[in-house]
PDB file of N, CA and C in Angstrom:
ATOM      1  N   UNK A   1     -34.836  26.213 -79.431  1.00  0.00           N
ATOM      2  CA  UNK A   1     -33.839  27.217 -79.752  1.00  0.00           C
ATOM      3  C   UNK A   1     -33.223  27.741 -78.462  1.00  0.00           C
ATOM      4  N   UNK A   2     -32.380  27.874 -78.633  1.00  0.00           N
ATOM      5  CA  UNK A   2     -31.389  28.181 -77.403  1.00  0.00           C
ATOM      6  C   UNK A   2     -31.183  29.816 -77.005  1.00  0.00           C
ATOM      7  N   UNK A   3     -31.412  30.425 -76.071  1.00  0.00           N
ATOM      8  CA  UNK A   3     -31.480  31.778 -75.275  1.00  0.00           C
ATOM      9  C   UNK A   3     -30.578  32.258 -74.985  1.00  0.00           C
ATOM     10  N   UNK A   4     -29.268  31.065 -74.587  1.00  0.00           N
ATOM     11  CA  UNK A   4     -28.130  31.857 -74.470  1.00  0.00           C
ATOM     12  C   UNK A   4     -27.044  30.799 -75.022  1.00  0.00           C
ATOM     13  N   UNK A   5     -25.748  31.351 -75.587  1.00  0.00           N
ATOM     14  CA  UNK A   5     -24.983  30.404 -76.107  1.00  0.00           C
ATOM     15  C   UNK A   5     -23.679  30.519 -75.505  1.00  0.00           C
ATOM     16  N   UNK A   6     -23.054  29.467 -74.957  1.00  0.00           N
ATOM     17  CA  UNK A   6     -21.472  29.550 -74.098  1.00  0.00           C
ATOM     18  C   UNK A   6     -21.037  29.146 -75.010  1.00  0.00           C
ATOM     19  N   UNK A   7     -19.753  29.733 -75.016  1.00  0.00           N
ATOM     20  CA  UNK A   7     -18.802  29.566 -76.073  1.00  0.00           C
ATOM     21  C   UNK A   7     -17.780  29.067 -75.108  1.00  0.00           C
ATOM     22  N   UNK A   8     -17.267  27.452 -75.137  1.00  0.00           N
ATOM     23  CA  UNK A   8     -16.536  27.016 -74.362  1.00  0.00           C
ATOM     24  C   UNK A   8     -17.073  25.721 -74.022  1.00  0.00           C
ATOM     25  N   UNK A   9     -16.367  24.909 -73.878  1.00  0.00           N
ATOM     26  CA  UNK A   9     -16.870  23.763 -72.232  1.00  0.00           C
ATOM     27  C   UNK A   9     -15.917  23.326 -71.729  1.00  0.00           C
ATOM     28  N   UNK A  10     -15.337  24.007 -71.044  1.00  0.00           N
ATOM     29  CA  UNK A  10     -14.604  24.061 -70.005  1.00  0.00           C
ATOM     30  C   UNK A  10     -15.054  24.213 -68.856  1.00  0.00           C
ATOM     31  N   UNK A  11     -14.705  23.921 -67.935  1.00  0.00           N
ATOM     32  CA  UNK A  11     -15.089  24.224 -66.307  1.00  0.00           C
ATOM     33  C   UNK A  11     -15.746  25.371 -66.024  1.00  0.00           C
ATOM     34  N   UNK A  12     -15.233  26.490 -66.865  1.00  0.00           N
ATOM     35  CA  UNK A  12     -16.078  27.253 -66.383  1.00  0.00           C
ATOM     36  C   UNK A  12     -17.547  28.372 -67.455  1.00  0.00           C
ATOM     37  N   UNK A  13     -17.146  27.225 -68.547  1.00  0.00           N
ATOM     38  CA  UNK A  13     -18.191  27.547 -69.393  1.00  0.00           C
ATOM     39  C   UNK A  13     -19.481  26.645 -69.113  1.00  0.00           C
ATOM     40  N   UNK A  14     -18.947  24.991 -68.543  1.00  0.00           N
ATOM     41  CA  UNK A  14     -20.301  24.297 -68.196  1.00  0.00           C
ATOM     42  C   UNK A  14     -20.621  24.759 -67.231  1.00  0.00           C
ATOM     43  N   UNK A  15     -19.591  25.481 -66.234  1.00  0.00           N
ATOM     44  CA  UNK A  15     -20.174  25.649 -64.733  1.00  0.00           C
ATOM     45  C   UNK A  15     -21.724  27.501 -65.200  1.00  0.00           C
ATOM     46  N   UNK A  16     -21.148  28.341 -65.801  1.00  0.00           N
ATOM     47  CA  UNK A  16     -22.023  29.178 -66.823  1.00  0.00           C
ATOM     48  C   UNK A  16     -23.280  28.631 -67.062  1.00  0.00           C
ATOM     49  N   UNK A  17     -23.041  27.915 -68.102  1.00  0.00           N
ATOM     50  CA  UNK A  17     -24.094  26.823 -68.969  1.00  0.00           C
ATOM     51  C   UNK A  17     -25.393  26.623 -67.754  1.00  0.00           C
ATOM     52  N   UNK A  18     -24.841  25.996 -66.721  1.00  0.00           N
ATOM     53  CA  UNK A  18     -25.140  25.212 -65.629  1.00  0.00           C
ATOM     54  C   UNK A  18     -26.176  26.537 -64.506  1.00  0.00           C
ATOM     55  N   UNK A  19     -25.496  27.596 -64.392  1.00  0.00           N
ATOM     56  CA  UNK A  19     -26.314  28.107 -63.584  1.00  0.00           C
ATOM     57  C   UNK A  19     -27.008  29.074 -64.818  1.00  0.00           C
ATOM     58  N   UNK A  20     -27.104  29.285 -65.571  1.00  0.00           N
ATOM     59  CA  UNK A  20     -27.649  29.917 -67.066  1.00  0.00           C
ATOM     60  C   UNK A  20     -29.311  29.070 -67.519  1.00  0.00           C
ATOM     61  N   UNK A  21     -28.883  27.417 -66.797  1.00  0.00           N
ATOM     62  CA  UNK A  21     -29.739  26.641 -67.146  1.00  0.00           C
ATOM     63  C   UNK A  21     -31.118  26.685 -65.657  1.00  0.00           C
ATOM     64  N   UNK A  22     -30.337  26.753 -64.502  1.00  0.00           N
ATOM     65  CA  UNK A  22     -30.993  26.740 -63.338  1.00  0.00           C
ATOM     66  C   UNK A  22     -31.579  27.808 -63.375  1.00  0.00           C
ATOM     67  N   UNK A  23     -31.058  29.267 -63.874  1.00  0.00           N
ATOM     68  CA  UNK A  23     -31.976  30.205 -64.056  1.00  0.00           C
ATOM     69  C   UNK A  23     -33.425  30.130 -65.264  1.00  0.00           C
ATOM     70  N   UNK A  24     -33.375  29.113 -65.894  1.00  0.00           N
ATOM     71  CA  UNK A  24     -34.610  28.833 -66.217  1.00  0.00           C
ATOM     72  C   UNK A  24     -34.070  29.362 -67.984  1.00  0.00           C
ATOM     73  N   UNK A  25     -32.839  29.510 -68.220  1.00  0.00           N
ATOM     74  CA  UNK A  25     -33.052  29.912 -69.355  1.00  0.00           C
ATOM     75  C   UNK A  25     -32.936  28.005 -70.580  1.00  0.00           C
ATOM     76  N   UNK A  26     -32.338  28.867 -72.016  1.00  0.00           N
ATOM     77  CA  UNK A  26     -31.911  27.357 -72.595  1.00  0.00           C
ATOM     78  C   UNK A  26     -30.968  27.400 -72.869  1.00  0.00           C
ATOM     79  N   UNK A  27     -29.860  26.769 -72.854  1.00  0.00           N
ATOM     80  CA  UNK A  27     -28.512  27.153 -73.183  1.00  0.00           C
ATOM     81  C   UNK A  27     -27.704  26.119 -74.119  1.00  0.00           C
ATOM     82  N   UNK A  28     -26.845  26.618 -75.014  1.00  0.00           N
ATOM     83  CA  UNK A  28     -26.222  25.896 -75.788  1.00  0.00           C
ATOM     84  C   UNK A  28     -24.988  25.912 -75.618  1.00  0.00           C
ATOM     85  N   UNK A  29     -23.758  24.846 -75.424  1.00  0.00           N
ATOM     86  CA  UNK A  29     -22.323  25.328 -75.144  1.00  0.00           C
ATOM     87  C   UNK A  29     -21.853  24.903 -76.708  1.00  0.00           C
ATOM     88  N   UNK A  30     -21.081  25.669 -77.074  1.00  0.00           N
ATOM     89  CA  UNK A  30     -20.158  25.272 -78.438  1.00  0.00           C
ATOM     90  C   UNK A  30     -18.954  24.978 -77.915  1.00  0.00           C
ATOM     91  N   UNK A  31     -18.209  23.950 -77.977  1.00  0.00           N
ATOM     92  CA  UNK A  31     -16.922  23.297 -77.743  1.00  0.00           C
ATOM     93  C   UNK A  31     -16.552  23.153 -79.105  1.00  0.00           C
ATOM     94  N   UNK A  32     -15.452  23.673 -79.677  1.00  0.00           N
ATOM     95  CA  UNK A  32     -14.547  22.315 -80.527  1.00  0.00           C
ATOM     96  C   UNK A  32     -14.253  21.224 -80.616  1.00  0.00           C
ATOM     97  N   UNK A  33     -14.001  20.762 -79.128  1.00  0.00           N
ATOM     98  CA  UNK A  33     -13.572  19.875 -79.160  1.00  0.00           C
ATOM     99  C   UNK A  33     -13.977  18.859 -77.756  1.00  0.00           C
ATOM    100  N   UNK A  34     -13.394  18.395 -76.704  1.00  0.00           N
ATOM    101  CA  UNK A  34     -14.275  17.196 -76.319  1.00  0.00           C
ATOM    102  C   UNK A  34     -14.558  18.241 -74.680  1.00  0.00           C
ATOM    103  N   UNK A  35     -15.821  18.154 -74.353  1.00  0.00           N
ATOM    104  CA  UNK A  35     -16.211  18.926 -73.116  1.00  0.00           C
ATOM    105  C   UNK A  35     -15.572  18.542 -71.939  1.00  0.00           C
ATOM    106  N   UNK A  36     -14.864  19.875 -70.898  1.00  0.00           N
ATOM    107  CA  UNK A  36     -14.280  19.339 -69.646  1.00  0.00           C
ATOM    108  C   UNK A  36     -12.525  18.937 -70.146  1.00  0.00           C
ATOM    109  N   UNK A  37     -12.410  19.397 -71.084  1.00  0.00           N
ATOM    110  CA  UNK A  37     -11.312  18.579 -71.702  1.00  0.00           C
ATOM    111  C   UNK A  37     -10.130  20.375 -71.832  1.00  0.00           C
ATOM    112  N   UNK A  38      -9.220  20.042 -72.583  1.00  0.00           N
ATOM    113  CA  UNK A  38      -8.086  21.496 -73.016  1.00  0.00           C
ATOM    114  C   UNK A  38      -7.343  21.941 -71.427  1.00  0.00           C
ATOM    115  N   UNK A  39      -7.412  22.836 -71.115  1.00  0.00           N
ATOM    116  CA  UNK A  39      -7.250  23.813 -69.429  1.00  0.00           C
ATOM    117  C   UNK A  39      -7.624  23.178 -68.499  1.00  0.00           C
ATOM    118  N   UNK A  40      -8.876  23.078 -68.797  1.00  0.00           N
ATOM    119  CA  UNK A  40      -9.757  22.423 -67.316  1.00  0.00           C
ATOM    120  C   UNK A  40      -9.269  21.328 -67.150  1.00  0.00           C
ATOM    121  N   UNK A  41      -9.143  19.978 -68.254  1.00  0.00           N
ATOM    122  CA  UNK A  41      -8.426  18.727 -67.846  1.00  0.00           C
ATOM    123  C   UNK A  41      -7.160  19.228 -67.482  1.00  0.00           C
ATOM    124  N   UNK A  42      -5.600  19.775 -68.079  1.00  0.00           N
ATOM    125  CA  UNK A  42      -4.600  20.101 -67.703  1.00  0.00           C
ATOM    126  C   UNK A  42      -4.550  20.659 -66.202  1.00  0.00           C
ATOM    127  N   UNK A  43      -5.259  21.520 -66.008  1.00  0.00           N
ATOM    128  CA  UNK A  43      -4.977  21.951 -64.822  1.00  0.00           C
ATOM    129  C   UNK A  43      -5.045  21.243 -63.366  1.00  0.00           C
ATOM    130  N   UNK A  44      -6.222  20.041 -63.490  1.00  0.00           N
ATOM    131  CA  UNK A  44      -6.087  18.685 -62.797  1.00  0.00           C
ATOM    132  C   UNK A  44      -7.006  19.360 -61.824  1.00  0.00           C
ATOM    133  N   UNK A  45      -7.978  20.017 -61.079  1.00  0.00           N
ATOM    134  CA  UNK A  45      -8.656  20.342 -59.912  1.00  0.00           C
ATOM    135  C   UNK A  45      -7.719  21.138 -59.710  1.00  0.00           C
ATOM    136  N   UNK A  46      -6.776  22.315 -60.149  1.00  0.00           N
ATOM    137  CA  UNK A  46      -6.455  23.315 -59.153  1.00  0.00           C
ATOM    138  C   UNK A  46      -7.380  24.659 -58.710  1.00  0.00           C
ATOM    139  N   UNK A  47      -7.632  25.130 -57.166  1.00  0.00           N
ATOM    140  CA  UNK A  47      -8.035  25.753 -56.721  1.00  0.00           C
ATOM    141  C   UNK A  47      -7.582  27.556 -56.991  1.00  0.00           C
ATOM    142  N   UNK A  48      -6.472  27.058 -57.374  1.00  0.00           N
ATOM    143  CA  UNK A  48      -5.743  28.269 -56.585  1.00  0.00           C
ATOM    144  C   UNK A  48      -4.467  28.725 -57.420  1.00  0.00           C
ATOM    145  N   UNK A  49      -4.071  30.223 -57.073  1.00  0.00           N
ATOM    146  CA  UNK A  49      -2.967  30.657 -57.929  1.00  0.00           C
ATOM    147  C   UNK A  49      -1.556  29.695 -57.913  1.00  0.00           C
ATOM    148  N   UNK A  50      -0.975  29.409 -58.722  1.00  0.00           N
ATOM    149  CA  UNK A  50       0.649  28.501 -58.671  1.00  0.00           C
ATOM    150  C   UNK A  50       1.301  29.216 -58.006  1.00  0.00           C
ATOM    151  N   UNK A  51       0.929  30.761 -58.073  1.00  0.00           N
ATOM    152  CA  UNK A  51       2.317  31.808 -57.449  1.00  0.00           C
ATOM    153  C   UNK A  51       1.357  32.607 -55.841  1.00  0.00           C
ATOM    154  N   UNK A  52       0.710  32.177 -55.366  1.00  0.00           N
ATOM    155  CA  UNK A  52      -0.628  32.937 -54.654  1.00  0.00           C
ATOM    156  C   UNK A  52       0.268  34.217 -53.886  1.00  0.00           C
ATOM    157  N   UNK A  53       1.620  34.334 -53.610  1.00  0.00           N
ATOM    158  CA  UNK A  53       2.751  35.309 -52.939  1.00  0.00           C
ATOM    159  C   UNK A  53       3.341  36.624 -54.030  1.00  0.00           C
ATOM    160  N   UNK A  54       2.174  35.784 -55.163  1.00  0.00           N
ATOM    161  CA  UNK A  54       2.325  37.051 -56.440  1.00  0.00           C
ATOM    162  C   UNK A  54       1.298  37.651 -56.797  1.00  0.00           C
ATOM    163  N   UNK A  55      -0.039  37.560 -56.481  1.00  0.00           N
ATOM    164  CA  UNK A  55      -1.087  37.851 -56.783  1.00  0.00           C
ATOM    165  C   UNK A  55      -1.570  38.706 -55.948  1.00  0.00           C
ATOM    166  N   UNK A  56      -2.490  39.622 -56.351  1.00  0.00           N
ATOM    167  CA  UNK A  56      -2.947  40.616 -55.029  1.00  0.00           C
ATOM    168  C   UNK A  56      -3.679  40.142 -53.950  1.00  0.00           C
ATOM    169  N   UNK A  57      -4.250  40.668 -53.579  1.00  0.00           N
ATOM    170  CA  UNK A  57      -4.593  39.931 -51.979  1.00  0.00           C
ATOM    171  C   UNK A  57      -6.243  39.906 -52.318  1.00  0.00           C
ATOM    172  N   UNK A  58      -7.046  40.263 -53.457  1.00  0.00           N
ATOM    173  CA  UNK A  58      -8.479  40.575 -53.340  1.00  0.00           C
ATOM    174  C   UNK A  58      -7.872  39.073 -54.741  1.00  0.00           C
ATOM    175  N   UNK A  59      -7.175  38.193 -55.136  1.00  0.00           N
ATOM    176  CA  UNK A  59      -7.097  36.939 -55.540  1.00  0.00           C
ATOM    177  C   UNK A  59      -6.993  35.886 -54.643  1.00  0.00           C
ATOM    178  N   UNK A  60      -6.184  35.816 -54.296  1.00  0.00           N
ATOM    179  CA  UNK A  60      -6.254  35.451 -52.722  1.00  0.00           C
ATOM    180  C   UNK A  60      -7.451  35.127 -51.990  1.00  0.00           C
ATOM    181  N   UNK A  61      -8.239  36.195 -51.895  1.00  0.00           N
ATOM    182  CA  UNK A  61      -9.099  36.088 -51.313  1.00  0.00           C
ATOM    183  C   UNK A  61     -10.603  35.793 -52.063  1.00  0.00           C
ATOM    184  N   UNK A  62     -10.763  35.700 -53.016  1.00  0.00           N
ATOM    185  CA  UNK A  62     -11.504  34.853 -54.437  1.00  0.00           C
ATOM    186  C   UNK A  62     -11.003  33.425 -54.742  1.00  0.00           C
ATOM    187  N   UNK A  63     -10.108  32.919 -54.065  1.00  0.00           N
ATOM    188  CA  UNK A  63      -9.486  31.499 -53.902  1.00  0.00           C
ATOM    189  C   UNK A  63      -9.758  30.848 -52.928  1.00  0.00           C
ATOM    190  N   UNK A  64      -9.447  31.579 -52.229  1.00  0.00           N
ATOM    191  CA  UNK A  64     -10.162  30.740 -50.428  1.00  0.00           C
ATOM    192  C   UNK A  64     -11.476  30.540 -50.714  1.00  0.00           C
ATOM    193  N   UNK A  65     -12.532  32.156 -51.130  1.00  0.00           N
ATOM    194  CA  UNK A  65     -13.492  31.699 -51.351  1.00  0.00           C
ATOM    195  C   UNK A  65     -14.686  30.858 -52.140  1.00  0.00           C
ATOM    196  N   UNK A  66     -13.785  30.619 -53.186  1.00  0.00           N
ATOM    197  CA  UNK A  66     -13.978  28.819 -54.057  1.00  0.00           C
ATOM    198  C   UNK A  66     -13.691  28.013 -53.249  1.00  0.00           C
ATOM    199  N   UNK A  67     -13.058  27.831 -53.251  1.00  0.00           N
ATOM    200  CA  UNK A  67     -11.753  27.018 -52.086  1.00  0.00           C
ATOM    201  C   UNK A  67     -12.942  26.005 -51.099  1.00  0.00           C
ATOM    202  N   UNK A  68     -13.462  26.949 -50.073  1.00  0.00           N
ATOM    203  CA  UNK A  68     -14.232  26.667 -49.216  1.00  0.00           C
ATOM    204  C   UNK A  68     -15.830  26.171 -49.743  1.00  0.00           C
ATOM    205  N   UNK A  69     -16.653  27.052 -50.755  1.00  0.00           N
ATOM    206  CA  UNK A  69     -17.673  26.350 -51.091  1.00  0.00           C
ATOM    207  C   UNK A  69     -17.664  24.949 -52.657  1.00  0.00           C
ATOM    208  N   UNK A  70     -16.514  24.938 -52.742  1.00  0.00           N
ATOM    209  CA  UNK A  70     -16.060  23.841 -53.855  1.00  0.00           C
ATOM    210  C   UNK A  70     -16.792  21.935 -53.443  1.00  0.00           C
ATOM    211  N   UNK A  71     -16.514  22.116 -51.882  1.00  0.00           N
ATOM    212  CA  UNK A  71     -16.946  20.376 -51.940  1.00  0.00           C
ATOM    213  C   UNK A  71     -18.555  20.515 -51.955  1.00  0.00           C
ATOM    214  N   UNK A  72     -19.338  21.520 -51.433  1.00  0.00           N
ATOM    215  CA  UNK A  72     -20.831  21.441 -51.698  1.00  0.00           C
ATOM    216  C   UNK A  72     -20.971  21.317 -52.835  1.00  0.00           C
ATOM    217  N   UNK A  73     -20.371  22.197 -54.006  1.00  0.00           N
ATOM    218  CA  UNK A  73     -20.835  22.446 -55.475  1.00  0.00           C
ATOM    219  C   UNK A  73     -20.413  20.834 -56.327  1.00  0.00           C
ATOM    220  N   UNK A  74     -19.419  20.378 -55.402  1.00  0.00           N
ATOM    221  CA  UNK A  74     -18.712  19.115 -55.967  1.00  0.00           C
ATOM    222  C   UNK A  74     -20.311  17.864 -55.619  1.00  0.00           C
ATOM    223  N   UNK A  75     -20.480  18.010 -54.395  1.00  0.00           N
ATOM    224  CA  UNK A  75     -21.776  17.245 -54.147  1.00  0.00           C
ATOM    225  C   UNK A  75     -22.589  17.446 -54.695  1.00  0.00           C
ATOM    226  N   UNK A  76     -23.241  19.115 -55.381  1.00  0.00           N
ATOM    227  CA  UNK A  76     -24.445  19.129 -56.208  1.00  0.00           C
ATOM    228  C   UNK A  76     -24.639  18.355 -57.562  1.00  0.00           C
ATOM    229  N   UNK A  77     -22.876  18.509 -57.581  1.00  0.00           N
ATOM    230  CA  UNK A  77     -22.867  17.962 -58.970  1.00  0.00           C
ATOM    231  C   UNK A  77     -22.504  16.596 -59.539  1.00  0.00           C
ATOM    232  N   UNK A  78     -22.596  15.627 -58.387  1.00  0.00           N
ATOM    233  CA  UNK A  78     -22.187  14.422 -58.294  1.00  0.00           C
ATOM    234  C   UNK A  78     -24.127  14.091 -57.892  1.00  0.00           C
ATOM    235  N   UNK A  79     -24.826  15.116 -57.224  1.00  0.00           N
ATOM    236  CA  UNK A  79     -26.492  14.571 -57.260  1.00  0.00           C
ATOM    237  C   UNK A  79     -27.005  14.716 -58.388  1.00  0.00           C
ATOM    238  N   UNK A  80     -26.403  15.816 -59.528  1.00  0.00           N
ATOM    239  CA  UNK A  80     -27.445  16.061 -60.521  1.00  0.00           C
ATOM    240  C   UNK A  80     -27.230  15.162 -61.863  1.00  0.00           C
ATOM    241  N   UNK A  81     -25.423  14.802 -61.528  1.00  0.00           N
ATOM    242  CA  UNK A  81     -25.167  13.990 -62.698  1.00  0.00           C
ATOM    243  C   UNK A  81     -24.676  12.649 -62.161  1.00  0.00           C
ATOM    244  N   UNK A  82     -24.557  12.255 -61.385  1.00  0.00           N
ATOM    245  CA  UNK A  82     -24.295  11.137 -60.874  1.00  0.00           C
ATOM    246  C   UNK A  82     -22.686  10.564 -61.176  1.00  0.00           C
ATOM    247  N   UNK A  83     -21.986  11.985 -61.629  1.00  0.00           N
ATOM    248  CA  UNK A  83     -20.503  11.734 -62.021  1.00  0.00           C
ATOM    249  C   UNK A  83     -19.553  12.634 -60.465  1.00  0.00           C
ATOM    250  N   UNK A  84     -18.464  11.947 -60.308  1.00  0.00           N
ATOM    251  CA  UNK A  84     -17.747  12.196 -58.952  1.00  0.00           C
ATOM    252  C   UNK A  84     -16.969  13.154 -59.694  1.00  0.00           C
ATOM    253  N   UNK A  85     -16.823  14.192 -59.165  1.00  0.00           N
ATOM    254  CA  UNK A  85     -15.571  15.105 -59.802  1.00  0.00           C
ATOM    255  C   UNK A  85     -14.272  14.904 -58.581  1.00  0.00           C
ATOM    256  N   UNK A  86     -14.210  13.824 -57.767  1.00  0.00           N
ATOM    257  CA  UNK A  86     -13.320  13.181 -57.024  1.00  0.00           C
ATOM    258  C   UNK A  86     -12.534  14.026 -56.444  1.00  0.00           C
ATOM    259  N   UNK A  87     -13.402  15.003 -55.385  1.00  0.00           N
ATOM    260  CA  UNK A  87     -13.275  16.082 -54.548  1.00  0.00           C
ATOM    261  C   UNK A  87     -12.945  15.345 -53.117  1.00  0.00           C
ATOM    262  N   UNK A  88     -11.361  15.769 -52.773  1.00  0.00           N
ATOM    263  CA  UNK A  88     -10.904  14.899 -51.577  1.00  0.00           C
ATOM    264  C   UNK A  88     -10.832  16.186 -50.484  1.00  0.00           C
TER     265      UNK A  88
END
C-alpha cells in the first residue's frame, strides 16, 4: 500500500515520486495518461523562463539554480535507470 500518492507524471511529479521514494517512503503516481509525456514532453528540456526579462529576479535566480545542478541530477538518473535524458 502506498504512503504517499502523486498525482501527475510529469517531470515534476516523477521527479516528487522519486525523492518521496529515496526518503524511504512508498509512493504511487496516478497519470492519465502516458508518464513523462503532456508539458514535460512539449516543453522539450526547457530550463528556464521564455520571457526571463519578465519575471522577477528571485525566478531568475531559481533557474540558474536548476540550471547549474541539472547535469548531476541528469547523471543520477541515467545511473539509476539506465535511460539518457540527453543532457548536452
Amino acid at each position: 500500500m502506498a504512503e504517499c500518492i502523486v498525482i501527475g507524471g510529469g517531470l515534476i511529479g516523477m521527479a516528487t515520486a522519486r525523492e518521496l521514494a529515496l526518503a524511504g517512503l512508498k509512493v504511487t503516481i496516478v497519470e492519465r495518461g502516458e508518464l513523462g509525456m503532456e508539458c514535460s514532453w512539449a516543453a522539450g528540456g526547457i530550463l528556464s523562463s521564455l520571457c526571463p526579462w519578465q519575471e522577477p529576479a528571485a525566478v531568475g535566480d531559481l533557474s540558474r539554480y536548476c540550471r547549474d545542478r541539472y547535469e548531476q541530477y541528469a547523471g543520477e538518473l541515467l545511473e539509476e535507470t539506465g535511460i539518457d535524458t540527453g543532457w548536452q
